[in-house]
PDB file of N, CA and C in Angstrom:
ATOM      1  N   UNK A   1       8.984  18.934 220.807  1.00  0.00           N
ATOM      2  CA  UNK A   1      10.157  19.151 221.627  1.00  0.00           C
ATOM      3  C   UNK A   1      11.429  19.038 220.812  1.00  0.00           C
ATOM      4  N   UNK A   2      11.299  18.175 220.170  1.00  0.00           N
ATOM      5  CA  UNK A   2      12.712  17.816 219.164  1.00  0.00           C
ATOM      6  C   UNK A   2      12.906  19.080 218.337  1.00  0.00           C
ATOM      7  N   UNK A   3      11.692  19.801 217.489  1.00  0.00           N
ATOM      8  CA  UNK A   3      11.945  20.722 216.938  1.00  0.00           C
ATOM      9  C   UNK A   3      12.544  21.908 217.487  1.00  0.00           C
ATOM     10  N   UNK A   4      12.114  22.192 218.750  1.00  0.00           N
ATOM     11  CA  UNK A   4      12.694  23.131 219.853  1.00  0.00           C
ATOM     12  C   UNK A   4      14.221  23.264 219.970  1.00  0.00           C
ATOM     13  N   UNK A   5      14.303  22.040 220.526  1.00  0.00           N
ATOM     14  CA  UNK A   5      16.031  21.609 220.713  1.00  0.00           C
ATOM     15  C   UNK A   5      16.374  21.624 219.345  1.00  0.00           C
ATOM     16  N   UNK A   6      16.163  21.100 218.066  1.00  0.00           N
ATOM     17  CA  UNK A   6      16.831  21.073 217.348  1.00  0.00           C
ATOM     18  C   UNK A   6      17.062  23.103 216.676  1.00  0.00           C
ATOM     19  N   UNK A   7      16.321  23.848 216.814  1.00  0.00           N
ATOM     20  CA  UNK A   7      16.385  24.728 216.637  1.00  0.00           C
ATOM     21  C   UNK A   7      17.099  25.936 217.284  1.00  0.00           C
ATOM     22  N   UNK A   8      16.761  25.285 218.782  1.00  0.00           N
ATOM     23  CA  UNK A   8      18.152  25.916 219.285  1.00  0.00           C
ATOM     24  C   UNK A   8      19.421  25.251 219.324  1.00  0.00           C
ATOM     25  N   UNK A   9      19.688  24.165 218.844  1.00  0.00           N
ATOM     26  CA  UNK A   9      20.872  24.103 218.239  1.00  0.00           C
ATOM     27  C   UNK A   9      21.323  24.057 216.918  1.00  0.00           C
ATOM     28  N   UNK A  10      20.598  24.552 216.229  1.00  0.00           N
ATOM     29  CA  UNK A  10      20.818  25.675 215.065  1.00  0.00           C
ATOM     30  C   UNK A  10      21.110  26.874 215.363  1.00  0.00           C
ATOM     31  N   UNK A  11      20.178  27.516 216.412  1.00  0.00           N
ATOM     32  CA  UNK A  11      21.039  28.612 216.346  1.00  0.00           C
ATOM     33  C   UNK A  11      22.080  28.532 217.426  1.00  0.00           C
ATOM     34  N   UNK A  12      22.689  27.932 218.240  1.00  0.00           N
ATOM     35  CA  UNK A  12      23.928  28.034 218.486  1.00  0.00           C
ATOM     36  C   UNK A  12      24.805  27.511 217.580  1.00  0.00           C
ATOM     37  N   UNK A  13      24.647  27.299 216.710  1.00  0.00           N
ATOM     38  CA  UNK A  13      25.811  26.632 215.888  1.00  0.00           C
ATOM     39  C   UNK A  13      25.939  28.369 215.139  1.00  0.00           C
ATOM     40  N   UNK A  14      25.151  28.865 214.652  1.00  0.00           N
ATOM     41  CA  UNK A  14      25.065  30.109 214.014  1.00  0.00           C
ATOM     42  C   UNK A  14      25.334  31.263 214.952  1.00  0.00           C
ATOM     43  N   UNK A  15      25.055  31.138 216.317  1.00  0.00           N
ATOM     44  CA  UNK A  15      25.764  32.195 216.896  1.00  0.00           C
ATOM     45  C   UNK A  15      27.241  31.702 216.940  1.00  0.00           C
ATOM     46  N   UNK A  16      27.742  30.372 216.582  1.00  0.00           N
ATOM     47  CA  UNK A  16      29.397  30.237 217.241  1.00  0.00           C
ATOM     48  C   UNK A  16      30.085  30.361 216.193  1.00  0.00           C
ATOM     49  N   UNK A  17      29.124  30.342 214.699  1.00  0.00           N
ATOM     50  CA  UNK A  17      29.500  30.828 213.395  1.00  0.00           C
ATOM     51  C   UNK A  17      29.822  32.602 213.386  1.00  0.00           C
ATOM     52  N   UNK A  18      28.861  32.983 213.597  1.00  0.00           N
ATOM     53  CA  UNK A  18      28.846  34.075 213.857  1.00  0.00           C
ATOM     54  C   UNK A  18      30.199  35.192 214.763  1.00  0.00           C
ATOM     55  N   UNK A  19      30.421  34.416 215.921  1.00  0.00           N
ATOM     56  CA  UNK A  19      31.779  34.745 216.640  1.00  0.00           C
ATOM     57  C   UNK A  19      32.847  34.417 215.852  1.00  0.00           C
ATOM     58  N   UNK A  20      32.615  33.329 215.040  1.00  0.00           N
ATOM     59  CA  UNK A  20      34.204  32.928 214.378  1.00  0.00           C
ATOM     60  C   UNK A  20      34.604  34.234 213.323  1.00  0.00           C
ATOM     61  N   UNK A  21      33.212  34.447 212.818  1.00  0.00           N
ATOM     62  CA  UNK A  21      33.528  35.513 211.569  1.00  0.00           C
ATOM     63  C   UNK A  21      34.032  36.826 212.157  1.00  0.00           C
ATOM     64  N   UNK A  22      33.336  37.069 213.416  1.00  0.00           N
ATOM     65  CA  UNK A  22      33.583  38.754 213.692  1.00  0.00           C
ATOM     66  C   UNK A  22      35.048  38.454 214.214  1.00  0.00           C
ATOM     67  N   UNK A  23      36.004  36.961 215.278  1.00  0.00           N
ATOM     68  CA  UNK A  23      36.965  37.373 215.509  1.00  0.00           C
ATOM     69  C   UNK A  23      37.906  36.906 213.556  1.00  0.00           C
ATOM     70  N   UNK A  24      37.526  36.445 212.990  1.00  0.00           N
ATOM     71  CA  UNK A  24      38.375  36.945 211.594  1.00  0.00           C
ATOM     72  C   UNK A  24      38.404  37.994 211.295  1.00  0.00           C
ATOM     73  N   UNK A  25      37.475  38.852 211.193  1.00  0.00           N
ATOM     74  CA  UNK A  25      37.427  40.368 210.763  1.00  0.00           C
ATOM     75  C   UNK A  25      38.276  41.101 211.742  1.00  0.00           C
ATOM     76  N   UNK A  26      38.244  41.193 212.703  1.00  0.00           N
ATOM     77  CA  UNK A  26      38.783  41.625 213.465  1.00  0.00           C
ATOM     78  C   UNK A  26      40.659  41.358 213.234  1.00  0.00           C
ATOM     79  N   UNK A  27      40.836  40.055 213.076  1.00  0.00           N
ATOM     80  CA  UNK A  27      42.158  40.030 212.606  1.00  0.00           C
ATOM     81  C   UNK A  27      42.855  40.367 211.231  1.00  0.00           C
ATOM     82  N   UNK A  28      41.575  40.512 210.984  1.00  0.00           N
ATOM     83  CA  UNK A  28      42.006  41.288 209.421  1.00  0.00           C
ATOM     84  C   UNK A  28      41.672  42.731 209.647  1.00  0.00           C
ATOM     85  N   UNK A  29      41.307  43.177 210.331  1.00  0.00           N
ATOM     86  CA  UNK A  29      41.722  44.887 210.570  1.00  0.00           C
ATOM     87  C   UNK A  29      43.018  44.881 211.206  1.00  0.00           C
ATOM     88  N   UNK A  30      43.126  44.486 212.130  1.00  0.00           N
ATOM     89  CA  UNK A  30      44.447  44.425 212.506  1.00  0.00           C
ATOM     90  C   UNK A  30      45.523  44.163 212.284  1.00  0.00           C
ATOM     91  N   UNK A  31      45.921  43.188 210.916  1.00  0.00           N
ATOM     92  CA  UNK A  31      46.386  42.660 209.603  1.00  0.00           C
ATOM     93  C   UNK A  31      46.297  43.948 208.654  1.00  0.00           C
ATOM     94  N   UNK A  32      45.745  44.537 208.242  1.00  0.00           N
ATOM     95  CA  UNK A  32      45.229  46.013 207.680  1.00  0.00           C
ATOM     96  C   UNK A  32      45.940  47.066 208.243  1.00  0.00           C
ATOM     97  N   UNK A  33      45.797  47.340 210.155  1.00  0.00           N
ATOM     98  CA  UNK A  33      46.087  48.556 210.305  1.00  0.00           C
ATOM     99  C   UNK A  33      47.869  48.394 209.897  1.00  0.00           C
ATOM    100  N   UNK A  34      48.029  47.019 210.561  1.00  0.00           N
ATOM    101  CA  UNK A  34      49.394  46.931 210.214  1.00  0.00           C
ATOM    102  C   UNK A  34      50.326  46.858 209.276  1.00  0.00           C
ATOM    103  N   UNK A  35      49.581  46.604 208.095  1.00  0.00           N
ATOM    104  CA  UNK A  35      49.716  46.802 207.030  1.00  0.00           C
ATOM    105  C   UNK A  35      49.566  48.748 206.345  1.00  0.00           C
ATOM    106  N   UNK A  36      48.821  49.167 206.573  1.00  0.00           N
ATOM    107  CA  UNK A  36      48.919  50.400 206.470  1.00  0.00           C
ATOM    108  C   UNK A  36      50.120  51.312 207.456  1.00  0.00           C
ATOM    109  N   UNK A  37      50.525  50.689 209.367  1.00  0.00           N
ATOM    110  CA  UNK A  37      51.564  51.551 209.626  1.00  0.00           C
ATOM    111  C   UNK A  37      52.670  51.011 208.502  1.00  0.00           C
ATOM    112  N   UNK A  38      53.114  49.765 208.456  1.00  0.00           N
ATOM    113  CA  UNK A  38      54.316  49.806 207.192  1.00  0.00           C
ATOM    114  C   UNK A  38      54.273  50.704 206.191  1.00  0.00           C
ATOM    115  N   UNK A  39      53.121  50.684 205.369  1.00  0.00           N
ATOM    116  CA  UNK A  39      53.190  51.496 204.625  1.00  0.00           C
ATOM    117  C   UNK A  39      53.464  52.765 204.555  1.00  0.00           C
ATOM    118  N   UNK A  40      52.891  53.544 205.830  1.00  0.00           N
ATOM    119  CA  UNK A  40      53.216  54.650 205.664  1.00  0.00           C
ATOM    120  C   UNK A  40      54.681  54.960 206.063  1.00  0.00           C
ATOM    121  N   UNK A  41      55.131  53.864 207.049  1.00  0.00           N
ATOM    122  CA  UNK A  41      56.502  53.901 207.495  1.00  0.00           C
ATOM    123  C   UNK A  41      57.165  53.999 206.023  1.00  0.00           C
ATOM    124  N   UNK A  42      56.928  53.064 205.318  1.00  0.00           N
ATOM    125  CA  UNK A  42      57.585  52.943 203.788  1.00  0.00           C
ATOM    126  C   UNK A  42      57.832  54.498 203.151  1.00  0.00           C
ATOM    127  N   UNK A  43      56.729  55.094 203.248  1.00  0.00           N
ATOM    128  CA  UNK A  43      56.531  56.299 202.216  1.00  0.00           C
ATOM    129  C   UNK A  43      57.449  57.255 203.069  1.00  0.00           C
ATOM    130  N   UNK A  44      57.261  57.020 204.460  1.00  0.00           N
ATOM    131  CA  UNK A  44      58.413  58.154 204.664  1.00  0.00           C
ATOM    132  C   UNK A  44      59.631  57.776 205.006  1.00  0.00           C
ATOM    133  N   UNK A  45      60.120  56.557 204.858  1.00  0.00           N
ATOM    134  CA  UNK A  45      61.536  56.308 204.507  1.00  0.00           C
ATOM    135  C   UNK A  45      61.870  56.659 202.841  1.00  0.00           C
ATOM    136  N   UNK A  46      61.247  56.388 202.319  1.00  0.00           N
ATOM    137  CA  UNK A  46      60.915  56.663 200.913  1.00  0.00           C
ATOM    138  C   UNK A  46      61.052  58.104 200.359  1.00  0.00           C
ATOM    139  N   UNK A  47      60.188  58.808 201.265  1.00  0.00           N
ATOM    140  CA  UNK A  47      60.742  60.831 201.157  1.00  0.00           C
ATOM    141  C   UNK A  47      62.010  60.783 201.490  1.00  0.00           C
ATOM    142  N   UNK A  48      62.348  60.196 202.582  1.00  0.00           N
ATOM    143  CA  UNK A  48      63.642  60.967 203.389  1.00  0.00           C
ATOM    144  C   UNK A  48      64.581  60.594 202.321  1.00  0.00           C
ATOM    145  N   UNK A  49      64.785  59.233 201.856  1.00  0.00           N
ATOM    146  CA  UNK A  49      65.709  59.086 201.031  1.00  0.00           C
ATOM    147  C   UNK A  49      65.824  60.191 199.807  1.00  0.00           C
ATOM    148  N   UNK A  50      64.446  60.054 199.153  1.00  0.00           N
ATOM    149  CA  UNK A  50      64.688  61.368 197.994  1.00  0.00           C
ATOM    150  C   UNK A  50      64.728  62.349 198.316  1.00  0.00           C
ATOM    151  N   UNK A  51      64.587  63.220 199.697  1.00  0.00           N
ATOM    152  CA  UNK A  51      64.748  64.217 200.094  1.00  0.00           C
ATOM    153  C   UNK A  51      67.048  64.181 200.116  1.00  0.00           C
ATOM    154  N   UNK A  52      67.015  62.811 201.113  1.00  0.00           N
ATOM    155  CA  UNK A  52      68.714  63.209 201.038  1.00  0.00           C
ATOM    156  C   UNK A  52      69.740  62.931 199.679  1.00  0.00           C
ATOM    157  N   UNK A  53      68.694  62.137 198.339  1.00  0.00           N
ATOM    158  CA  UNK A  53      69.456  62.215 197.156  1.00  0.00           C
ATOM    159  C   UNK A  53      69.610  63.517 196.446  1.00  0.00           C
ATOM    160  N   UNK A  54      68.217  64.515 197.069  1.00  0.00           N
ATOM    161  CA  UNK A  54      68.198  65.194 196.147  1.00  0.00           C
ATOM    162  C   UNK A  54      69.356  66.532 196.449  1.00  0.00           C
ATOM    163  N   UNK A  55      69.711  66.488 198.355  1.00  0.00           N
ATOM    164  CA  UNK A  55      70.745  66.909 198.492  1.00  0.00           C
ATOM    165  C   UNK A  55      71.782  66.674 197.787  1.00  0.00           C
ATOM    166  N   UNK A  56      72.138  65.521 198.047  1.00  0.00           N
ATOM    167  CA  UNK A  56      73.300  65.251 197.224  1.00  0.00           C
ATOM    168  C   UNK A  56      73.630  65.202 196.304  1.00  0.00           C
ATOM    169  N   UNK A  57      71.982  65.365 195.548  1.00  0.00           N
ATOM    170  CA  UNK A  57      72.809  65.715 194.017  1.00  0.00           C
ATOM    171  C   UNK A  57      73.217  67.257 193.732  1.00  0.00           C
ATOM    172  N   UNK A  58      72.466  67.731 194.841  1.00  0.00           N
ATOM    173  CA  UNK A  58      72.676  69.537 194.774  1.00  0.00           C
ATOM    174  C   UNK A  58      74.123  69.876 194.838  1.00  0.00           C
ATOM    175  N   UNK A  59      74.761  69.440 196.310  1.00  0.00           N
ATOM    176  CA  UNK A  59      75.785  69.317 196.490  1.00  0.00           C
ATOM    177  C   UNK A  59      76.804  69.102 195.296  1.00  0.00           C
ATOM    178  N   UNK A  60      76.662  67.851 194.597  1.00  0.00           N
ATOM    179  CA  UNK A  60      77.213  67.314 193.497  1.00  0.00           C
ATOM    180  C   UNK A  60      77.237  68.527 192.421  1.00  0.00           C
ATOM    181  N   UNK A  61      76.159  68.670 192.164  1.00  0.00           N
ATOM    182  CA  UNK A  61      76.196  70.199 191.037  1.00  0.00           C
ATOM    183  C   UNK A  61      76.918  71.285 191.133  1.00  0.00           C
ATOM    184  N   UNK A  62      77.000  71.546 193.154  1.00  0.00           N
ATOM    185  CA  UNK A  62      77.313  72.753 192.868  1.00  0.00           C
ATOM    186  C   UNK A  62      78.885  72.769 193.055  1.00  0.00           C
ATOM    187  N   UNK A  63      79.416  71.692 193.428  1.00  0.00           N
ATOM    188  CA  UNK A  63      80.723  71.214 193.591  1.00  0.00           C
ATOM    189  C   UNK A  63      81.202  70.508 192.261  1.00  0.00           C
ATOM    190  N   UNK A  64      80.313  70.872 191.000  1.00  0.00           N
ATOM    191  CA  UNK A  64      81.033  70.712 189.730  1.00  0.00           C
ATOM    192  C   UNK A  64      80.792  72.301 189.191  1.00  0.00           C
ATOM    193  N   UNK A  65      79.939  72.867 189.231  1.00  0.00           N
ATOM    194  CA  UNK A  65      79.948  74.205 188.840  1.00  0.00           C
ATOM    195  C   UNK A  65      80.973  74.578 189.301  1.00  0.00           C
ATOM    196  N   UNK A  66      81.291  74.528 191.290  1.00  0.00           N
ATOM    197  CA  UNK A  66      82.439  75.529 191.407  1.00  0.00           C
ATOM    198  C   UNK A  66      83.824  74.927 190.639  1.00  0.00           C
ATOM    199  N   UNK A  67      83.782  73.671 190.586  1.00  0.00           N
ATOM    200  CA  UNK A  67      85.291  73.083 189.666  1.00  0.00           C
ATOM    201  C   UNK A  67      85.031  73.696 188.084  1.00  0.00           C
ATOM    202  N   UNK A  68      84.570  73.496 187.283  1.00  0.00           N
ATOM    203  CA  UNK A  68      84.056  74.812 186.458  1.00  0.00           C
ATOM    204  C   UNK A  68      85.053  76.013 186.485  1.00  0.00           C
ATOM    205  N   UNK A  69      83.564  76.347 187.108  1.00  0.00           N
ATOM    206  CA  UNK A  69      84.190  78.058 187.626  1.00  0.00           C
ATOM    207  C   UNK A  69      85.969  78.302 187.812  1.00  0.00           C
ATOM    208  N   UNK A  70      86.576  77.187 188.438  1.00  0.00           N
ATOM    209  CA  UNK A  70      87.738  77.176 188.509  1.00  0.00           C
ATOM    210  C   UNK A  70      88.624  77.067 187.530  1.00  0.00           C
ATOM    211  N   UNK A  71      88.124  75.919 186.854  1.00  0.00           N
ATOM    212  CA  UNK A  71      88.953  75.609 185.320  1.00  0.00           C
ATOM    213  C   UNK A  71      88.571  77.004 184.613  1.00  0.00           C
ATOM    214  N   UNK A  72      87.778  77.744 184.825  1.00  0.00           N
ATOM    215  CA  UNK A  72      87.631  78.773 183.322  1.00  0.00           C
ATOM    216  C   UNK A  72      87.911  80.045 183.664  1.00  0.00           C
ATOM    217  N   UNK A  73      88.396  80.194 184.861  1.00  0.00           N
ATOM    218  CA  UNK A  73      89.180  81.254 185.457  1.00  0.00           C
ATOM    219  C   UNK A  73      90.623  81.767 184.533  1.00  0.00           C
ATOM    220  N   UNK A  74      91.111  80.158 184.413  1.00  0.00           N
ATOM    221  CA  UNK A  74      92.980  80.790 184.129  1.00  0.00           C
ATOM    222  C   UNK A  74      92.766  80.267 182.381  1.00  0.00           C
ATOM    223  N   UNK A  75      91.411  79.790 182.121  1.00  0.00           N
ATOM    224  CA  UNK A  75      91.081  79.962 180.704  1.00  0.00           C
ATOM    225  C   UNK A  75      90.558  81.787 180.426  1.00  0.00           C
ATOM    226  N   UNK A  76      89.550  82.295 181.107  1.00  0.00           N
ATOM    227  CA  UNK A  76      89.523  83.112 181.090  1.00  0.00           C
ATOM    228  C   UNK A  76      90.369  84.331 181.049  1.00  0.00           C
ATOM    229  N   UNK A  77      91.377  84.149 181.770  1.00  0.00           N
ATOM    230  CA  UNK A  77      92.699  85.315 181.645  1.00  0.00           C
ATOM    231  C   UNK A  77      93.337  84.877 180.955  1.00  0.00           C
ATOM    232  N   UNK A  78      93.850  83.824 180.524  1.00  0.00           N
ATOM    233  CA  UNK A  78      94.744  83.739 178.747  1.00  0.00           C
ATOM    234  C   UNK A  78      94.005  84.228 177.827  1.00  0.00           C
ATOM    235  N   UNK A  79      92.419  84.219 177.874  1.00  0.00           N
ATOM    236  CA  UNK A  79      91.994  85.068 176.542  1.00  0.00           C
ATOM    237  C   UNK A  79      91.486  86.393 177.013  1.00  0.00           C
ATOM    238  N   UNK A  80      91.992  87.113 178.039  1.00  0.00           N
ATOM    239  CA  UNK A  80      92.253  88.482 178.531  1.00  0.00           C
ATOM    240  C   UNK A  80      93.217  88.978 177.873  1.00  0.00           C
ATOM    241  N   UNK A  81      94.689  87.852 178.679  1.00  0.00           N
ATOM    242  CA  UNK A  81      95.508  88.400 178.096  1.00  0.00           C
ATOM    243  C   UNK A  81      96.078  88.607 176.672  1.00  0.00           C
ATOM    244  N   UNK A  82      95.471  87.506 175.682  1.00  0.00           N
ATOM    245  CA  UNK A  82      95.670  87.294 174.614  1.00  0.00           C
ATOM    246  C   UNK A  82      95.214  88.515 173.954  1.00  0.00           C
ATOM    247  N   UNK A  83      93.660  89.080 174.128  1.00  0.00           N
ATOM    248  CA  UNK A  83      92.898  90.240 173.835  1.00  0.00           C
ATOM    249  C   UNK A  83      93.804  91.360 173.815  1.00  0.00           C
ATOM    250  N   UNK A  84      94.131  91.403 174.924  1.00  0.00           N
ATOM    251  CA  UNK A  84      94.976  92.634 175.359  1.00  0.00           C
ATOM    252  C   UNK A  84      96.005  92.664 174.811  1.00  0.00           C
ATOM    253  N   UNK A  85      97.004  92.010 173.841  1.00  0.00           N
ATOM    254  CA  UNK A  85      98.148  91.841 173.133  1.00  0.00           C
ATOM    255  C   UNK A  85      97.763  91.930 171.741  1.00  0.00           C
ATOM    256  N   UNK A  86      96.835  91.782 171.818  1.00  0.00           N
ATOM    257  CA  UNK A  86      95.684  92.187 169.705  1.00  0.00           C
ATOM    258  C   UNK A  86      95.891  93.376 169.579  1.00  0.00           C
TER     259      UNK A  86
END
């Protein structure tokens, strides 16, 4: 009889082992998924930003080209006009 009882309380100790582990796992998926929405939240805060630097650096370029373009305009016609007086 003792062996009986003692055996089923072995295995309840191992089934309440058993529950402890599956609700850990369980909080570690859920620890996980949440860990993965950040992440992906991360990666696409992460695009958007290099998506809007890379505007702005476009912007930046092309708003030094056109200053450029501007400065070499009235450089450009002094050595028109200079040409044209040779």
């Amino acid at each position: 009889m003792k062996t009986s009882q003692r055996l089923i309380t072995e295995l309840s100790n191992e089934v309440i082992r058993l529950e402890n582990q599956i609700d850990d796992f369980m909080l570690q998926e859920k620890s996980h998924k949440k860990l993965l929405e950040e992440s992906n939240t991360n990666a696409r805060l992460y695009r958007g930003n290099l998506v809007e630097a890379h505007n702005r650096n476009k912007e930046l370029l092309d708003f030094i080209t056109q200053m450029l373009a501007n400065v070499g305009k009235p450089i450009n016609e002094e050595i028109r006009k200079y040409s044209e007086n040779l």
